[in-house]
PDB file of N, CA and C in Angstrom:
ATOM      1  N   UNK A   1       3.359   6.562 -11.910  1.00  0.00           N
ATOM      2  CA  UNK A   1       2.219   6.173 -11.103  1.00  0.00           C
ATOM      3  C   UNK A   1       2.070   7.176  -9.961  1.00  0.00           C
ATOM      4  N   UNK A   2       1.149   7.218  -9.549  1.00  0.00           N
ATOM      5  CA  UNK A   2       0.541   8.599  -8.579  1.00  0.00           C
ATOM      6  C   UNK A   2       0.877   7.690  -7.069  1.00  0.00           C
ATOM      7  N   UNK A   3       0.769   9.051  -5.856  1.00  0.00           N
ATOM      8  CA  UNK A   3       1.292   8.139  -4.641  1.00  0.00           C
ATOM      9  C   UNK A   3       0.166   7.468  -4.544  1.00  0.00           C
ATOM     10  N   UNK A   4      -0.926   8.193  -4.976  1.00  0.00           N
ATOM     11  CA  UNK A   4      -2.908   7.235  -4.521  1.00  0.00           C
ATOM     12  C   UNK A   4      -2.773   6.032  -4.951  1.00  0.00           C
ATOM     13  N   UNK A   5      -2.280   5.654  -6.100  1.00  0.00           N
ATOM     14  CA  UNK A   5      -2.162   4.542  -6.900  1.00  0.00           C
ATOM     15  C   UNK A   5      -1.124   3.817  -6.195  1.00  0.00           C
ATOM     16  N   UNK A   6      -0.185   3.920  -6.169  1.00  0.00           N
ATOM     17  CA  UNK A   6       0.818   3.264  -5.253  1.00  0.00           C
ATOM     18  C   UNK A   6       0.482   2.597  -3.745  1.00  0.00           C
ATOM     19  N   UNK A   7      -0.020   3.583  -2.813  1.00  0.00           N
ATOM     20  CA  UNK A   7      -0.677   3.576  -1.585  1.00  0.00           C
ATOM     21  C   UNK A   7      -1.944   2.501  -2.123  1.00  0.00           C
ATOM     22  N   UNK A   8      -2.384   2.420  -2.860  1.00  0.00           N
ATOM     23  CA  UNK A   8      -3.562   1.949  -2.987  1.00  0.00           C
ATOM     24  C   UNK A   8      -3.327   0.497  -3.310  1.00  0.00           C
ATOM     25  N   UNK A   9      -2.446   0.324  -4.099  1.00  0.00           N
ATOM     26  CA  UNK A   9      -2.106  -1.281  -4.204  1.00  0.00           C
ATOM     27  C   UNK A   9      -1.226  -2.079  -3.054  1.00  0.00           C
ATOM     28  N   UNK A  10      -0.530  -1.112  -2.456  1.00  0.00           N
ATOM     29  CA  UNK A  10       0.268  -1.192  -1.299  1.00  0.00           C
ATOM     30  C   UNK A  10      -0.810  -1.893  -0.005  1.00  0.00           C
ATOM     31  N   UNK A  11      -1.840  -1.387  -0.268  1.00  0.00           N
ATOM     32  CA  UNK A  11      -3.009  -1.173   1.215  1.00  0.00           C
ATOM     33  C   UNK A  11      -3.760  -2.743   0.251  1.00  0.00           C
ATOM     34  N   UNK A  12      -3.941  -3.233  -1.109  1.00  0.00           N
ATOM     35  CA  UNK A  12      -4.540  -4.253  -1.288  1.00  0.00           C
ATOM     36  C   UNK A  12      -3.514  -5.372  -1.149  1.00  0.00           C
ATOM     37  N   UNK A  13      -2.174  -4.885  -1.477  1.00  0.00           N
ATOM     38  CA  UNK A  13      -1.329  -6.354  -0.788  1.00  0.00           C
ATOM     39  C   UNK A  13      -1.099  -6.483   0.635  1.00  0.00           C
ATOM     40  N   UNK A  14      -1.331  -5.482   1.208  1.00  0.00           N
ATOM     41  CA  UNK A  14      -1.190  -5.861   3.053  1.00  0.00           C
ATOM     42  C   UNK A  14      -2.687  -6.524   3.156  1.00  0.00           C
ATOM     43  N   UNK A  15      -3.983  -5.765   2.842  1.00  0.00           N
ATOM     44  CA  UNK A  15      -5.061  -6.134   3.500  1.00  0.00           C
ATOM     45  C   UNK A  15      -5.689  -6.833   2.810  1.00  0.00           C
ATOM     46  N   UNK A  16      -5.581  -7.149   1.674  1.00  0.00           N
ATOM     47  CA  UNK A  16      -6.397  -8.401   1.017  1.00  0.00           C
ATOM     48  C   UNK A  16      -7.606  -7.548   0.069  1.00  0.00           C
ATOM     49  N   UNK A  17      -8.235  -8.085  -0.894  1.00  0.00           N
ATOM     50  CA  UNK A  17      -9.564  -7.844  -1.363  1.00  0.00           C
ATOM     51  C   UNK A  17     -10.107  -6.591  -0.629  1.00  0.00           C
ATOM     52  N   UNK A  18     -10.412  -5.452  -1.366  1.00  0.00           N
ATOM     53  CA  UNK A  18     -11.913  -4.245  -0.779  1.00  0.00           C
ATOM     54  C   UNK A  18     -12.606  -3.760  -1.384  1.00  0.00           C
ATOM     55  N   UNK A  19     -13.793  -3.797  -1.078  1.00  0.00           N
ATOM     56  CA  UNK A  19     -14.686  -2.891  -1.964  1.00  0.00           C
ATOM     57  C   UNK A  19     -13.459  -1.285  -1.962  1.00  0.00           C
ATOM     58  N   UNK A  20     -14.304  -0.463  -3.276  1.00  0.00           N
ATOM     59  CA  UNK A  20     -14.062   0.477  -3.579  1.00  0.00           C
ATOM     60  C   UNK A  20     -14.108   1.798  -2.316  1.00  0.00           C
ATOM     61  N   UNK A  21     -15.284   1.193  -1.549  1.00  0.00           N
ATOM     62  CA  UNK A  21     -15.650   2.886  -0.418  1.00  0.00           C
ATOM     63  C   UNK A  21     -14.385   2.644   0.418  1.00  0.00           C
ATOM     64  N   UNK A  22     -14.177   1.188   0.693  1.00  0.00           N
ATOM     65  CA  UNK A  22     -13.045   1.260   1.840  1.00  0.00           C
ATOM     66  C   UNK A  22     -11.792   1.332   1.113  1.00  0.00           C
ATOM     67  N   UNK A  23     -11.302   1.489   0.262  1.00  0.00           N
ATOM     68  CA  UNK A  23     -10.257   2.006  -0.030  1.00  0.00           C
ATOM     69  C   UNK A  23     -10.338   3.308  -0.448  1.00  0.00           C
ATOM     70  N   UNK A  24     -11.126   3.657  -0.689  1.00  0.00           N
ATOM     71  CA  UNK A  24     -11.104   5.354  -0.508  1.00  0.00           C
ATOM     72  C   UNK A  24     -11.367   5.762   0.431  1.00  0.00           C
ATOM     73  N   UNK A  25     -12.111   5.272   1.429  1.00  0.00           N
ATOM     74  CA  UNK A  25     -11.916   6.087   2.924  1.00  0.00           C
ATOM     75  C   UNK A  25     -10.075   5.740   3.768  1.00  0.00           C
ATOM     76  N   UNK A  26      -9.813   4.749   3.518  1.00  0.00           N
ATOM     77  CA  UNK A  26      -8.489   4.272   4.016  1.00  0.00           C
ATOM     78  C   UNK A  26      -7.107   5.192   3.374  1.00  0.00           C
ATOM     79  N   UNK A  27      -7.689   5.541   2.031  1.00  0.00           N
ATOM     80  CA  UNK A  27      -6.257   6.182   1.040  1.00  0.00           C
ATOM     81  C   UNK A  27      -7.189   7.958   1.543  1.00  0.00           C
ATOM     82  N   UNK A  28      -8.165   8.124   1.661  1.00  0.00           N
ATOM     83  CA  UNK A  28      -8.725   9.359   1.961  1.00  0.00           C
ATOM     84  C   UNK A  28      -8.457  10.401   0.625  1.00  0.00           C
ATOM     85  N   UNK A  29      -9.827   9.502   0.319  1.00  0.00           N
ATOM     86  CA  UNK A  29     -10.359  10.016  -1.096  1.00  0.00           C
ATOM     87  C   UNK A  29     -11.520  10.077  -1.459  1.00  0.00           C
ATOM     88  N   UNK A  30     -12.464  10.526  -2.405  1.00  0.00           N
ATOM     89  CA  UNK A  30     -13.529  10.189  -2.806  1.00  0.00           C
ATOM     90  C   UNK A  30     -14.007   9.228  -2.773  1.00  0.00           C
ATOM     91  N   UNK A  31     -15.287   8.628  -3.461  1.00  0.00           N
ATOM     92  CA  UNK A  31     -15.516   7.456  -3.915  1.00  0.00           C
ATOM     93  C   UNK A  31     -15.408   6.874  -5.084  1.00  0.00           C
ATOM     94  N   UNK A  32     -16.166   8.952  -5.945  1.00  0.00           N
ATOM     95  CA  UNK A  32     -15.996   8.647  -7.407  1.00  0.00           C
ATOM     96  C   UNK A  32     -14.291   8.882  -8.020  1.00  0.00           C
ATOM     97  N   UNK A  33     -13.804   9.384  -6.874  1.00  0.00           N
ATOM     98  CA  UNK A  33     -12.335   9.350  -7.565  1.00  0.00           C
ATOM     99  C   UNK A  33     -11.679   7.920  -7.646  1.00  0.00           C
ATOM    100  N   UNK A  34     -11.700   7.201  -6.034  1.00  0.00           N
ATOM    101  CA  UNK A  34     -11.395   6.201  -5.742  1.00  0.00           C
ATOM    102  C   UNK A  34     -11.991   4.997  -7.669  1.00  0.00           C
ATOM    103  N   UNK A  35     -13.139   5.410  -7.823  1.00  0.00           N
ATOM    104  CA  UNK A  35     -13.345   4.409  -8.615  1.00  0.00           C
ATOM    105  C   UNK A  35     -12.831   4.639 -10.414  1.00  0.00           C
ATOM    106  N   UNK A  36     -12.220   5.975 -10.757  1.00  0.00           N
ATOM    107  CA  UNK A  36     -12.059   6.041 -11.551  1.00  0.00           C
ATOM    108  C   UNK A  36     -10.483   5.485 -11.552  1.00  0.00           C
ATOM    109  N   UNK A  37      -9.657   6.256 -10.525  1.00  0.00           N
ATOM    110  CA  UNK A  37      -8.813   5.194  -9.717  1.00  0.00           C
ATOM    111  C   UNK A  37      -8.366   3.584 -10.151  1.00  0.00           C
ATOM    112  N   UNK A  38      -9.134   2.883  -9.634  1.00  0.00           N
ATOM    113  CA  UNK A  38      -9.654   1.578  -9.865  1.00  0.00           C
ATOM    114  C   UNK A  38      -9.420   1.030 -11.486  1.00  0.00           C
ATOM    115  N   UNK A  39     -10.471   2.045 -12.364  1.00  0.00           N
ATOM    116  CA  UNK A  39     -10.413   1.920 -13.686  1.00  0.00           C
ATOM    117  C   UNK A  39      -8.954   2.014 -14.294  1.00  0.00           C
ATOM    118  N   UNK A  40      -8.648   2.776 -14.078  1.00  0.00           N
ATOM    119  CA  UNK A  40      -7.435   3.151 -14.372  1.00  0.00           C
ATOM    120  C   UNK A  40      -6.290   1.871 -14.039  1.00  0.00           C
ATOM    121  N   UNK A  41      -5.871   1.289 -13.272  1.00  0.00           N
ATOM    122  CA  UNK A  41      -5.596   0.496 -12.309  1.00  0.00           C
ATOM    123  C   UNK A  41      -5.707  -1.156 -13.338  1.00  0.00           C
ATOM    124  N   UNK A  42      -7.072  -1.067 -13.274  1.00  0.00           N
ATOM    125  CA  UNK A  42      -7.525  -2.152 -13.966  1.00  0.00           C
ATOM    126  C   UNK A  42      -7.188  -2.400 -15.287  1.00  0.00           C
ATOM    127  N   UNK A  43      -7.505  -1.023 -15.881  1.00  0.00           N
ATOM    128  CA  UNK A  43      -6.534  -1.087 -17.448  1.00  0.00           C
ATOM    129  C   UNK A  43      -5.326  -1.268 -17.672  1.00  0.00           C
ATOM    130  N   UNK A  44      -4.500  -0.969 -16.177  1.00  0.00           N
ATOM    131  CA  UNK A  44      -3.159  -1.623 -16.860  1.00  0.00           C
ATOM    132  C   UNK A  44      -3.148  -3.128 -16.178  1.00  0.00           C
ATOM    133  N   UNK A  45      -3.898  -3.678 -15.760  1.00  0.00           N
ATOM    134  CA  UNK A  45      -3.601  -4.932 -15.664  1.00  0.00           C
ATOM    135  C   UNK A  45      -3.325  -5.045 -13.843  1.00  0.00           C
ATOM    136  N   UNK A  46      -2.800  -4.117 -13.481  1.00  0.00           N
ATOM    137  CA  UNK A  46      -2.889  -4.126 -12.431  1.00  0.00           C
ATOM    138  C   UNK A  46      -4.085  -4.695 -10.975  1.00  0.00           C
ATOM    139  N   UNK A  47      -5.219  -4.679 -11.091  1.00  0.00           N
ATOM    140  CA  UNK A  47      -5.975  -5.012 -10.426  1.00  0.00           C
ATOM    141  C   UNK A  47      -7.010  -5.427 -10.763  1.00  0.00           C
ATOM    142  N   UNK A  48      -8.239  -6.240 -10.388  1.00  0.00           N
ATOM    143  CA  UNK A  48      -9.334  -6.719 -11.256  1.00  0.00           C
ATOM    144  C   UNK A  48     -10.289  -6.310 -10.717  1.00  0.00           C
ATOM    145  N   UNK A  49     -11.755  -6.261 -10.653  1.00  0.00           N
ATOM    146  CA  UNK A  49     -13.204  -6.701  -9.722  1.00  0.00           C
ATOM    147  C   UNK A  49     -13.316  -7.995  -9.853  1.00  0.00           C
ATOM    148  N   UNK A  50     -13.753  -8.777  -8.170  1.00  0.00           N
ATOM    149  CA  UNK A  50     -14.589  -9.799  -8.275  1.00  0.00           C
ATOM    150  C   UNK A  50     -15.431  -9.738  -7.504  1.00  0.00           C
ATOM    151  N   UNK A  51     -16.463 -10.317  -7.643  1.00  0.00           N
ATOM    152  CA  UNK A  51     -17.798 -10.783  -6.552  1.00  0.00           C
ATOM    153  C   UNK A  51     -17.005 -11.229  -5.272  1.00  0.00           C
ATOM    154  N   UNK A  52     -17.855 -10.535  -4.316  1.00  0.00           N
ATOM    155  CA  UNK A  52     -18.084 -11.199  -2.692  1.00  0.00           C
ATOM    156  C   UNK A  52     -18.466 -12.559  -2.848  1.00  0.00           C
ATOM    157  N   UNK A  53     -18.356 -12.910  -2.192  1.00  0.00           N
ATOM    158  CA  UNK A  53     -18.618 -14.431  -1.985  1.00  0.00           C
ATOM    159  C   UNK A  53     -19.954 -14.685  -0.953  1.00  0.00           C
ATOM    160  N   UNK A  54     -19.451 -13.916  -0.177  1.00  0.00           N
ATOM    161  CA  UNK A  54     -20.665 -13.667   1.181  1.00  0.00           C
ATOM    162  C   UNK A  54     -21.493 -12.790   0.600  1.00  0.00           C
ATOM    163  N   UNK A  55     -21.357 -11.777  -0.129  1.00  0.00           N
ATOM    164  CA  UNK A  55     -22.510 -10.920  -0.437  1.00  0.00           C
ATOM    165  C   UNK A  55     -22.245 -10.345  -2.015  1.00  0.00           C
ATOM    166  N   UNK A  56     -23.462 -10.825  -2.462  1.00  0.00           N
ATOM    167  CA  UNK A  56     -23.393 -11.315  -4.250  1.00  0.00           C
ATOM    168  C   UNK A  56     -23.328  -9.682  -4.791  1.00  0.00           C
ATOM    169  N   UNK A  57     -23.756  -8.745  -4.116  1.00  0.00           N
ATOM    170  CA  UNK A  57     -24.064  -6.909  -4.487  1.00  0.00           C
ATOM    171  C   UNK A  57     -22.959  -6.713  -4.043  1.00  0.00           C
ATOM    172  N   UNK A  58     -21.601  -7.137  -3.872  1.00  0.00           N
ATOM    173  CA  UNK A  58     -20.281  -6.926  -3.898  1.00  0.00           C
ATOM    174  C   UNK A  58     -19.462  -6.707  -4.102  1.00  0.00           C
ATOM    175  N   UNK A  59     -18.636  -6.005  -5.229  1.00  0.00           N
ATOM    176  CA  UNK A  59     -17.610  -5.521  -5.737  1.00  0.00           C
ATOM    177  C   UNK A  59     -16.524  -5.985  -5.014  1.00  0.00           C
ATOM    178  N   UNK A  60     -15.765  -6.369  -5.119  1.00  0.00           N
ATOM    179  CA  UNK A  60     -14.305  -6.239  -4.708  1.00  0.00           C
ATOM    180  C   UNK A  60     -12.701  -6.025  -5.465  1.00  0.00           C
ATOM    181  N   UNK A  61     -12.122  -5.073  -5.490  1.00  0.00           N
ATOM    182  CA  UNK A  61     -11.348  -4.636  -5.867  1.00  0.00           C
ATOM    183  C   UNK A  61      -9.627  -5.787  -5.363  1.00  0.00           C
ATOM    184  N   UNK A  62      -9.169  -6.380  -6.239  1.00  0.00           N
ATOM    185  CA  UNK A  62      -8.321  -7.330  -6.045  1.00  0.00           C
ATOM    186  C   UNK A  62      -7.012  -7.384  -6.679  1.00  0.00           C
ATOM    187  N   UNK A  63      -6.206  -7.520  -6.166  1.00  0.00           N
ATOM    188  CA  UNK A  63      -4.560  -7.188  -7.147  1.00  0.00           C
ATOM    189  C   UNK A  63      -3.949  -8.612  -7.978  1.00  0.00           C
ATOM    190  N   UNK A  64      -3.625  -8.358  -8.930  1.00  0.00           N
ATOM    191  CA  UNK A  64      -3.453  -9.078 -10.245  1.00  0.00           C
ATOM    192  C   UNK A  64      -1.932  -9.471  -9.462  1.00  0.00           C
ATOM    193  N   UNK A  65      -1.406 -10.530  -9.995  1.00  0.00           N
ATOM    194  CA  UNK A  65      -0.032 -10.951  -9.820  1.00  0.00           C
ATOM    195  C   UNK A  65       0.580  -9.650 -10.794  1.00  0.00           C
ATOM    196  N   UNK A  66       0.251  -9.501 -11.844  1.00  0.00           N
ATOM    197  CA  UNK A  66       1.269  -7.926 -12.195  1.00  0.00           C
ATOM    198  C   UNK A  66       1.279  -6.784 -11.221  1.00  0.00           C
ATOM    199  N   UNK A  67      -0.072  -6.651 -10.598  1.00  0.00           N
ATOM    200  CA  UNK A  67       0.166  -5.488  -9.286  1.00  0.00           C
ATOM    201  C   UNK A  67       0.855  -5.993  -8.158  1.00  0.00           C
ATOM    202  N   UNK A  68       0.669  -7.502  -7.991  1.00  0.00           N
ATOM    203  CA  UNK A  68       1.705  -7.582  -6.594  1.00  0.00           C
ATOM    204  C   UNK A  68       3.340  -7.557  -7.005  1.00  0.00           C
ATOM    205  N   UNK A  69       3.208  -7.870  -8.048  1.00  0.00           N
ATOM    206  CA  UNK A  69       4.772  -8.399  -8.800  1.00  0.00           C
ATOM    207  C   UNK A  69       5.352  -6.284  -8.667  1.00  0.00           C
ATOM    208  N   UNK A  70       4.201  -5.619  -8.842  1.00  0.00           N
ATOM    209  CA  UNK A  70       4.874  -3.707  -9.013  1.00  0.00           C
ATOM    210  C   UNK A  70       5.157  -3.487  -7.653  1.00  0.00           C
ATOM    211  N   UNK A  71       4.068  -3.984  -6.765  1.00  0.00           N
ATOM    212  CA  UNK A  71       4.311  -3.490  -4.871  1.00  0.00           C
ATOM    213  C   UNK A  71       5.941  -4.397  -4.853  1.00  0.00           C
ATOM    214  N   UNK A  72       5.924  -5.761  -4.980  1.00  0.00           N
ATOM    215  CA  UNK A  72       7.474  -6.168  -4.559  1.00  0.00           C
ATOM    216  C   UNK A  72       8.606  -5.455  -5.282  1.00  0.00           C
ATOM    217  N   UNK A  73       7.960  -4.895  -6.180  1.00  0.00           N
ATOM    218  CA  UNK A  73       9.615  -4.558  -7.559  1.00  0.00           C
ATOM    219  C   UNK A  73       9.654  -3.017  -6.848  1.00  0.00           C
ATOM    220  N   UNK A  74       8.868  -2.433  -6.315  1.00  0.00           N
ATOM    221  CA  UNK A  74       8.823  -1.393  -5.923  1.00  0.00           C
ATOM    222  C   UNK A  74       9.304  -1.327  -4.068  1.00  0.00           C
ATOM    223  N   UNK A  75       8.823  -1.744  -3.307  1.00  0.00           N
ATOM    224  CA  UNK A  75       9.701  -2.120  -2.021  1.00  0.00           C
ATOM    225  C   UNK A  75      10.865  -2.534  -2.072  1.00  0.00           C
ATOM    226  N   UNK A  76      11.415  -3.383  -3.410  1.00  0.00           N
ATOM    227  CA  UNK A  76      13.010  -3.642  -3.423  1.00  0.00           C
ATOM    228  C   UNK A  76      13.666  -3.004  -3.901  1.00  0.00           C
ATOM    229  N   UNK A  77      13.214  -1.822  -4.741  1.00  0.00           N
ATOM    230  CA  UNK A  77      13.981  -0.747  -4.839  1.00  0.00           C
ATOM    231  C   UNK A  77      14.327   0.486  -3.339  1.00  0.00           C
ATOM    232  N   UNK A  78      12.877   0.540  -2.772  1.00  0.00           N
ATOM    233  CA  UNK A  78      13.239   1.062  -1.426  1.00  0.00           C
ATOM    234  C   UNK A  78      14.276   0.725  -1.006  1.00  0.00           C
ATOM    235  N   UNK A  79      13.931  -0.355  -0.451  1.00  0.00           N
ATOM    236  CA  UNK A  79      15.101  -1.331   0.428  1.00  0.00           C
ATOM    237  C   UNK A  79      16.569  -1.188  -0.199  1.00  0.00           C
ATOM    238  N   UNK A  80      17.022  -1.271  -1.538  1.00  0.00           N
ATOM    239  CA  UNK A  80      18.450  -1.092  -1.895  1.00  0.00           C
ATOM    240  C   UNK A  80      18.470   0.719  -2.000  1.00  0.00           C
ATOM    241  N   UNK A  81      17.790   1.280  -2.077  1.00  0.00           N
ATOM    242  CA  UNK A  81      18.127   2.668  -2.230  1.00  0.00           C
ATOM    243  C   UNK A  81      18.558   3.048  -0.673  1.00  0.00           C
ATOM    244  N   UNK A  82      17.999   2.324   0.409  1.00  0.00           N
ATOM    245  CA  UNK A  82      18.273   2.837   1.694  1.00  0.00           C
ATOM    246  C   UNK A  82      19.794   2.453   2.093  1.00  0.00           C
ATOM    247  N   UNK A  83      19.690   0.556   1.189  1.00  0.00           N
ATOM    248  CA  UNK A  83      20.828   0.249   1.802  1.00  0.00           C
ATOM    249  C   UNK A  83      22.119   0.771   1.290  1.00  0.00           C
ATOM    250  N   UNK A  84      22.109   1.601   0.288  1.00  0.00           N
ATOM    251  CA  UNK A  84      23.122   2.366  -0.344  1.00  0.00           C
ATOM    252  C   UNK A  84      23.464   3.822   0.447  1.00  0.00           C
ATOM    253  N   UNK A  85      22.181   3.717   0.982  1.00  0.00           N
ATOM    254  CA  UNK A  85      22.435   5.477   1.608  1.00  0.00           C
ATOM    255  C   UNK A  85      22.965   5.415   3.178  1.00  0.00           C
ATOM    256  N   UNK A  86      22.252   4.369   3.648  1.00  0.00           N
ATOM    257  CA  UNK A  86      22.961   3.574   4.684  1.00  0.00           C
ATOM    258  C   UNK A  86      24.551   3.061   4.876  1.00  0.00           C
ATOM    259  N   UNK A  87      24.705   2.937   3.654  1.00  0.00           N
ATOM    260  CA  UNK A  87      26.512   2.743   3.709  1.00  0.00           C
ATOM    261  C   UNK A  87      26.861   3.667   3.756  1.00  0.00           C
ATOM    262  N   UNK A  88      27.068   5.054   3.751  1.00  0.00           N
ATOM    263  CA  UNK A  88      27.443   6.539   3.249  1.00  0.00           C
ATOM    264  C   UNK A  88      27.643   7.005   4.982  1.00  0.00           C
ATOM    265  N   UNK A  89      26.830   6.329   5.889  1.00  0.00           N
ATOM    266  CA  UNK A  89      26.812   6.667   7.249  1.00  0.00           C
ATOM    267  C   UNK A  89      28.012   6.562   7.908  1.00  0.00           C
ATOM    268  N   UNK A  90      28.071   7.252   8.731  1.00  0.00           N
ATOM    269  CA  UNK A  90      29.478   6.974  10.003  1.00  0.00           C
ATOM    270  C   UNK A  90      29.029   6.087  10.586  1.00  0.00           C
ATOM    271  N   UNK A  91      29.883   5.108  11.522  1.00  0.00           N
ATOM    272  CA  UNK A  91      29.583   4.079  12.426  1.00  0.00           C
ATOM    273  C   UNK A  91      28.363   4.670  13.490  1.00  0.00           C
ATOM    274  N   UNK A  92      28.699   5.408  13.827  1.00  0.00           N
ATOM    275  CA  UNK A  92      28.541   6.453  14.989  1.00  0.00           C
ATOM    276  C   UNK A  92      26.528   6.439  14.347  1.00  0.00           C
ATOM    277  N   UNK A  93      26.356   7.283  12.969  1.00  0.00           N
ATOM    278  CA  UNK A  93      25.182   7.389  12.407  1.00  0.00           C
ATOM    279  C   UNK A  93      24.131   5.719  12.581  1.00  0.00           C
ATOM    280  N   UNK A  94      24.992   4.750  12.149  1.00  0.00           N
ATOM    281  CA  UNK A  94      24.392   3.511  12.170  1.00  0.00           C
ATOM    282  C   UNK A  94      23.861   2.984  13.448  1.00  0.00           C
ATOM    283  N   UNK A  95      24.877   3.056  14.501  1.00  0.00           N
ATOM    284  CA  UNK A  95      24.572   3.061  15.847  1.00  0.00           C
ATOM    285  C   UNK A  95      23.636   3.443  16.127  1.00  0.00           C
ATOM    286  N   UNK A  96      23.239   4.754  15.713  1.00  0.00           N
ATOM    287  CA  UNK A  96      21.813   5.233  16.314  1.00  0.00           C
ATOM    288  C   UNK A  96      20.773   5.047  15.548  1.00  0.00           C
ATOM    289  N   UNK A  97      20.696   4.349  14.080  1.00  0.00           N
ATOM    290  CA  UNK A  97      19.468   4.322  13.261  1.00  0.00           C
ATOM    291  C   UNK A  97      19.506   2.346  14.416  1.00  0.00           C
ATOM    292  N   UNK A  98      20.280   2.081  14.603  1.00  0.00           N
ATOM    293  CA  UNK A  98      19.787   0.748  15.141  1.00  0.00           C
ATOM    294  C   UNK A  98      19.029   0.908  16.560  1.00  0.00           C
ATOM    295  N   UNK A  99      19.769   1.838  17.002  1.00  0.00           N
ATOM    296  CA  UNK A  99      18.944   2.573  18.609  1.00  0.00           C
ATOM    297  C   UNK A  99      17.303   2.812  18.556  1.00  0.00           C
ATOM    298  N   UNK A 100      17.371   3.074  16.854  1.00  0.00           N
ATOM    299  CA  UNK A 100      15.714   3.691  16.886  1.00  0.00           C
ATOM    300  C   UNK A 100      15.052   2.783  16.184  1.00  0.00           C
ATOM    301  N   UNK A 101      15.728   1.773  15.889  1.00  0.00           N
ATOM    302  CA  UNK A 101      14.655   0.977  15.524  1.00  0.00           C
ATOM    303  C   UNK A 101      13.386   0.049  15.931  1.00  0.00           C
ATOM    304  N   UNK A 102      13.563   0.052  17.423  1.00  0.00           N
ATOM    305  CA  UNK A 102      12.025  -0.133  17.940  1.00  0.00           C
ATOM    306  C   UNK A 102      11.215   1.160  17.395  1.00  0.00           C
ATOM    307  N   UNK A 103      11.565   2.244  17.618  1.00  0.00           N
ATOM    308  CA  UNK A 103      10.472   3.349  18.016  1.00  0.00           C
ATOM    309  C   UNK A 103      10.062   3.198  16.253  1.00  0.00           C
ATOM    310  N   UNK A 104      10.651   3.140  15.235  1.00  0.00           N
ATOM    311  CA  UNK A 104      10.852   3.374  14.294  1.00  0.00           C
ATOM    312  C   UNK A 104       9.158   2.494  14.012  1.00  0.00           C
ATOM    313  N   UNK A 105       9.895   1.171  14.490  1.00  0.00           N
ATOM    314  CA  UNK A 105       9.012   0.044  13.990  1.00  0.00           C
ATOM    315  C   UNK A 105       7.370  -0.129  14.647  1.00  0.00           C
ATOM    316  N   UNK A 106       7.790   0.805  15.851  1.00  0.00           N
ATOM    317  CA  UNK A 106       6.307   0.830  16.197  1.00  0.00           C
ATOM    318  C   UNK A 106       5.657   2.191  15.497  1.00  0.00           C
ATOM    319  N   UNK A 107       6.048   2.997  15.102  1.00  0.00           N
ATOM    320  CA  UNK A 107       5.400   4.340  14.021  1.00  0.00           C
ATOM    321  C   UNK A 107       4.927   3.383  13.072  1.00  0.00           C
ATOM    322  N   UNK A 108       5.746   2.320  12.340  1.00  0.00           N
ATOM    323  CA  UNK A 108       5.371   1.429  11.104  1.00  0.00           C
ATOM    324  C   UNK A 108       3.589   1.217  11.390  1.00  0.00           C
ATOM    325  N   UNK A 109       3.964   0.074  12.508  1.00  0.00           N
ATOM    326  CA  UNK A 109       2.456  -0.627  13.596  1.00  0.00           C
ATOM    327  C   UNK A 109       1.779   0.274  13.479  1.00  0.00           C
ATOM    328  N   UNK A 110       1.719   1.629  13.923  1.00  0.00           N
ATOM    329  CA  UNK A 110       0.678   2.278  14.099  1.00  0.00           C
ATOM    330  C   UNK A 110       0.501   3.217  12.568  1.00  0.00           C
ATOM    331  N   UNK A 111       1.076   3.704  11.877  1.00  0.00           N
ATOM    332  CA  UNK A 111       0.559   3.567  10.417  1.00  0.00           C
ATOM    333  C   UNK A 111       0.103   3.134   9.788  1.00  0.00           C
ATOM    334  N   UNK A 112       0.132   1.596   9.968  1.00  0.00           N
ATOM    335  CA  UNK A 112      -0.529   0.929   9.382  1.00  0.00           C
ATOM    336  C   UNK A 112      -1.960   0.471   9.894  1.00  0.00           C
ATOM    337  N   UNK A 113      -1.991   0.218  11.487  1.00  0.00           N
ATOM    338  CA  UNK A 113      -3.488   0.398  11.947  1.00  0.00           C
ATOM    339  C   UNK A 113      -3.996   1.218  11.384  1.00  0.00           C
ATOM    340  N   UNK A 114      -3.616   2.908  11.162  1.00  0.00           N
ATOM    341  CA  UNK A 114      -4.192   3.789  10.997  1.00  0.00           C
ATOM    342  C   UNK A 114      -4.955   3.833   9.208  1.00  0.00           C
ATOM    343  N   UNK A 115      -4.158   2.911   8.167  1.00  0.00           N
ATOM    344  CA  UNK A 115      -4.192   3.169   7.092  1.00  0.00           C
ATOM    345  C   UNK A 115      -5.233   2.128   7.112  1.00  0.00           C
ATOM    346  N   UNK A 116      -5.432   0.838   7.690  1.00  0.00           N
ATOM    347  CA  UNK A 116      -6.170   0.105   7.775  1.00  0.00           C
ATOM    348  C   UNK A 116      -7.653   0.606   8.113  1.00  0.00           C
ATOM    349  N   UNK A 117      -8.094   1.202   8.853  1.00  0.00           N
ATOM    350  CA  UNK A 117      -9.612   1.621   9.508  1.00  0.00           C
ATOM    351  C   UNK A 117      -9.725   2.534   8.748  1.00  0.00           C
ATOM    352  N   UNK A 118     -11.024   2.336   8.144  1.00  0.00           N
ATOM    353  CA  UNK A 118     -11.474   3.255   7.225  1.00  0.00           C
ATOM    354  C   UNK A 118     -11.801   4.844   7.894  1.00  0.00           C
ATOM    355  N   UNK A 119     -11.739   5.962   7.342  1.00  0.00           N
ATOM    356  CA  UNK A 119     -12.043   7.446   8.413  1.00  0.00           C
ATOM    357  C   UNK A 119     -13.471   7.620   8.402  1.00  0.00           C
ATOM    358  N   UNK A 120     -13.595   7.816   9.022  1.00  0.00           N
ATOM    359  CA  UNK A 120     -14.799   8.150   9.570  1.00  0.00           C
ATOM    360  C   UNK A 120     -15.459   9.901   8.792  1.00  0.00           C
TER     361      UNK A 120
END
């Protein structure tokens, strides 16, 4: 799977339902890429279209329990790959990844604002 594709289902399980433009302005991409994207996506089961609710000329691009089930199977591999590499550390090393974990966690915060607002 491509990082666009990844990033892209990643950004529909944090933010919920989007049309197609805002996830390609958010992943910073086309539109027509973003939607072939999509297709692609959709064929494996991964994500669906449904209607707006509020506005019937709506598209919305939505993640299938098989795409949320790939974002979790895929963050829990993160998470044990770190915590393996994390054991390998000196005390001394750990000490300071815990030191940085505010600053750490506010880069997170603001990545993610940033991935959130579509670019201009």
């Amino acid at each position: 799977m491509s990082l666009t594709s990844a990033a892209t289902l990643a950004t529909l399980d944090r933010t919920g339902p989007r049309r197609i433009t805002d996830l390609a302005a958010v992943e910073g991409v086309t539109q027509p890429a973003m939607t072939a994207l999509v297709r692609v996506m959709e064929g494996s089961g991964l994500v669906e279209r449904r209607g707006d609710a509020s506005d019937k000329r709506v598209t919305l691009v939505c993640l299938t329990e098989a795409g949320a089930s790939y974002v979790r199977t895929r963050r829990q591999a993160g998470v044990h790959a770190f915590e393996r590499l994390i054991g390998e550390l000196t005390g001394d090393e750990v000490e300071a990844l815990v030191a940085a974990l505010p600053a750490l966690k506010h880069l997170a915060e603001l990545e993610s604002q940033d991935r959130e607002e579509p670019k201009q």
